[in-house]
Structure formats: C-alpha cells, structure tokens
Protein backbone atom coordinates (compact mmCIF):
# COMPACT_ATOMS: atom_id res chain seq x y z
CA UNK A 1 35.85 278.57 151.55
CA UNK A 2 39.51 280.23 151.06
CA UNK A 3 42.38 279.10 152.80
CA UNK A 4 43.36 280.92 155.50
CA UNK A 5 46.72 282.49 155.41
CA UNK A 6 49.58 280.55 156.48
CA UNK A 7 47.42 277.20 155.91
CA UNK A 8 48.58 274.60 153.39
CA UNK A 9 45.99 272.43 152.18
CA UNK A 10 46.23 269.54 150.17
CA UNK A 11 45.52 270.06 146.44
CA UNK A 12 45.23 267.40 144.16
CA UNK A 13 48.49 266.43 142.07
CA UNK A 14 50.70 269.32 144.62
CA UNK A 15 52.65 268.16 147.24
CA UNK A 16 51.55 268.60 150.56
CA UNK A 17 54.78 270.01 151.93
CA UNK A 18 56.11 273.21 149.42
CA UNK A 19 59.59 271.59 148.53
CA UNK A 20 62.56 273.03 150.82
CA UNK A 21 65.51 274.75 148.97
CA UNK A 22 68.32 273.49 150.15
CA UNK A 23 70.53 276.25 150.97
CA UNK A 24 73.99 275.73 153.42
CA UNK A 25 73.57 279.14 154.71
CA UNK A 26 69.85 278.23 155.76
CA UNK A 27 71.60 275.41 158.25
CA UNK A 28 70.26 273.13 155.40
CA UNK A 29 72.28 271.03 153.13
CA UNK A 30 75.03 269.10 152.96
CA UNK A 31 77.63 267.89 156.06
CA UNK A 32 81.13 268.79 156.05
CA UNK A 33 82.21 264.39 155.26
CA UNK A 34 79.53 264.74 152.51
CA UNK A 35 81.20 268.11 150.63
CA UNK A 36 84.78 265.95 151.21
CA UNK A 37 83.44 263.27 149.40
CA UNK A 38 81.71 265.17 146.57
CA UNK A 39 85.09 267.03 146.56
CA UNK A 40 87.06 263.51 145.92
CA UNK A 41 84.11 262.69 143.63
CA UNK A 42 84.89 266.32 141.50
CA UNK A 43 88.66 265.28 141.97
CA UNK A 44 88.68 262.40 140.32
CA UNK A 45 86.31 262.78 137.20
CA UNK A 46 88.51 265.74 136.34
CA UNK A 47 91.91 264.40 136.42
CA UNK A 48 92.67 266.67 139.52
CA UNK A 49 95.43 264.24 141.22
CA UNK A 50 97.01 263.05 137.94
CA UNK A 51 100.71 264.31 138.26
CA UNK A 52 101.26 267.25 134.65
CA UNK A 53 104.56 268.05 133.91
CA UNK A 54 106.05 271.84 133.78
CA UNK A 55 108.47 273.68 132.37
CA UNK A 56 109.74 277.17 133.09
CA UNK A 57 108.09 280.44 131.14
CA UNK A 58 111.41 281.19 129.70
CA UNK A 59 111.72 279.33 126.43
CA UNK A 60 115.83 280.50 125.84
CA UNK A 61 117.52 276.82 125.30
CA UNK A 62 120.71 278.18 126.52
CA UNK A 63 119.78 279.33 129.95
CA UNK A 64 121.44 277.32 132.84
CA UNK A 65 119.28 275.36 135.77
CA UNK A 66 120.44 273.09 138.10
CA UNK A 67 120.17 269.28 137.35
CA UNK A 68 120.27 266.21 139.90
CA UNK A 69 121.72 263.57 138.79
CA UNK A 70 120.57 259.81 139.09
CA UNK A 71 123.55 259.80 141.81
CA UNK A 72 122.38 262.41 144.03
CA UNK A 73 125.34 264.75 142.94
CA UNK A 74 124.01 268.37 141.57
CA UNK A 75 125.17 269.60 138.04
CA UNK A 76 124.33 272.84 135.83
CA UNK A 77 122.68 271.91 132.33
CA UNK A 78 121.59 273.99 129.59
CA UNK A 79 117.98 274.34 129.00
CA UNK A 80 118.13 272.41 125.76
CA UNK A 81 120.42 269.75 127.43
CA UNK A 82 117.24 268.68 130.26
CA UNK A 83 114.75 269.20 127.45
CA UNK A 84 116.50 265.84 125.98
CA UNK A 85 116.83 264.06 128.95
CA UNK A 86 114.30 262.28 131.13
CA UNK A 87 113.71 264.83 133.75
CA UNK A 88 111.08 266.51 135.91
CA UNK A 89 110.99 269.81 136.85
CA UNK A 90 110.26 271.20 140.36
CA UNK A 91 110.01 274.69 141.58
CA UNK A 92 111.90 275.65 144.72
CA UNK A 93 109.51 277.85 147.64
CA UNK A 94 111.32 280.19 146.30
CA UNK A 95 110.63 280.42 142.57
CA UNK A 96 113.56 279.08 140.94
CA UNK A 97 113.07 276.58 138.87
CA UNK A 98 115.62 272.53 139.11
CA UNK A 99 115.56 269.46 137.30
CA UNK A 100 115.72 265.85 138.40
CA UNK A 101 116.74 263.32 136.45
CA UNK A 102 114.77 260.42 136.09
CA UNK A 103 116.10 256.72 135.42
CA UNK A 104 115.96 255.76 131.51
C-alpha cells in the first residue's frame, strides 16, 4: 500500500524523524551564551586577543611623532629615533599616530 502523503513511515536503516536543519532564522539553533562562547572559542584558537604591534603607513625615518617618556613628560622624536627604542605605538581617536616608551 503507498504511503499517504504527509505520513512518515519507518523504513529500515532511515531514521524515523527526517533530520532538522538547524537554521537561526527558523527559531532553531544556537542561544545567544552558546554563540558567546563559540565566539571566545574562535577567539582564542586564532590568536584574536594576543596584543600585535603597529607602526604608522608612512615609512619617512625623519618624520616627527610625539614620544612619552618613562617619566610621564612628552617629547618629539624622529621616526628613526622610536624605531630604536622600546616603544609602542598608539593611535589617538583622532588618527594621529604617539609613542610610549616602554621600560628597558
């Protein structure tokens, strides 16, 4: 006898149930603390909070930025002259590019 239409019977080595796709825009998948923690997961097998250093586009060694010193007291240094300290650079919310001078 054929199965009627909209009728799932059981076949031999097939699930009962067709398998559901699991789609977030369906309503089905996963829950917001579940995408934060394979988000953390992602994160961390890729390096993602690991501090990188940067540098500013323009490679002229004799263009000025500003420099803090160890001291707290603010100084303007060549290019060339923070390459060969121990500094990191930060970028102001502005764009501009400073250095800070780390200890030795």
């Amino acid at each position: 006898m054929p199965a009627q239409p909209g009728n799932i019977h059981p076949v031999p080595g097939l699930p009962v149930q067709p398998p559901v796709h699991v789609e977030p825009a369906l309503g089905v998948g996963l829950t917001p603390s579940e995408t934060v923690a394979q988000n953390v997961r992602i994160a961390q097998n890729n390096r993602c909070n690991e501090p990188q250093d940067f540098v500013p586009a323009d490679p002229d060694p004799h263009r000025l930025y500003w420099l803090r010193e160890l001291n707290g007291h603010w100084a303007i240094f060549s290019r060339r002259q923070i390459d060969r300290l121990n500094a990191r650079w930060y970028r102001t919310d502005q764009g501009a590019f400073y250095a800070v001078r780390l200890s030795d």
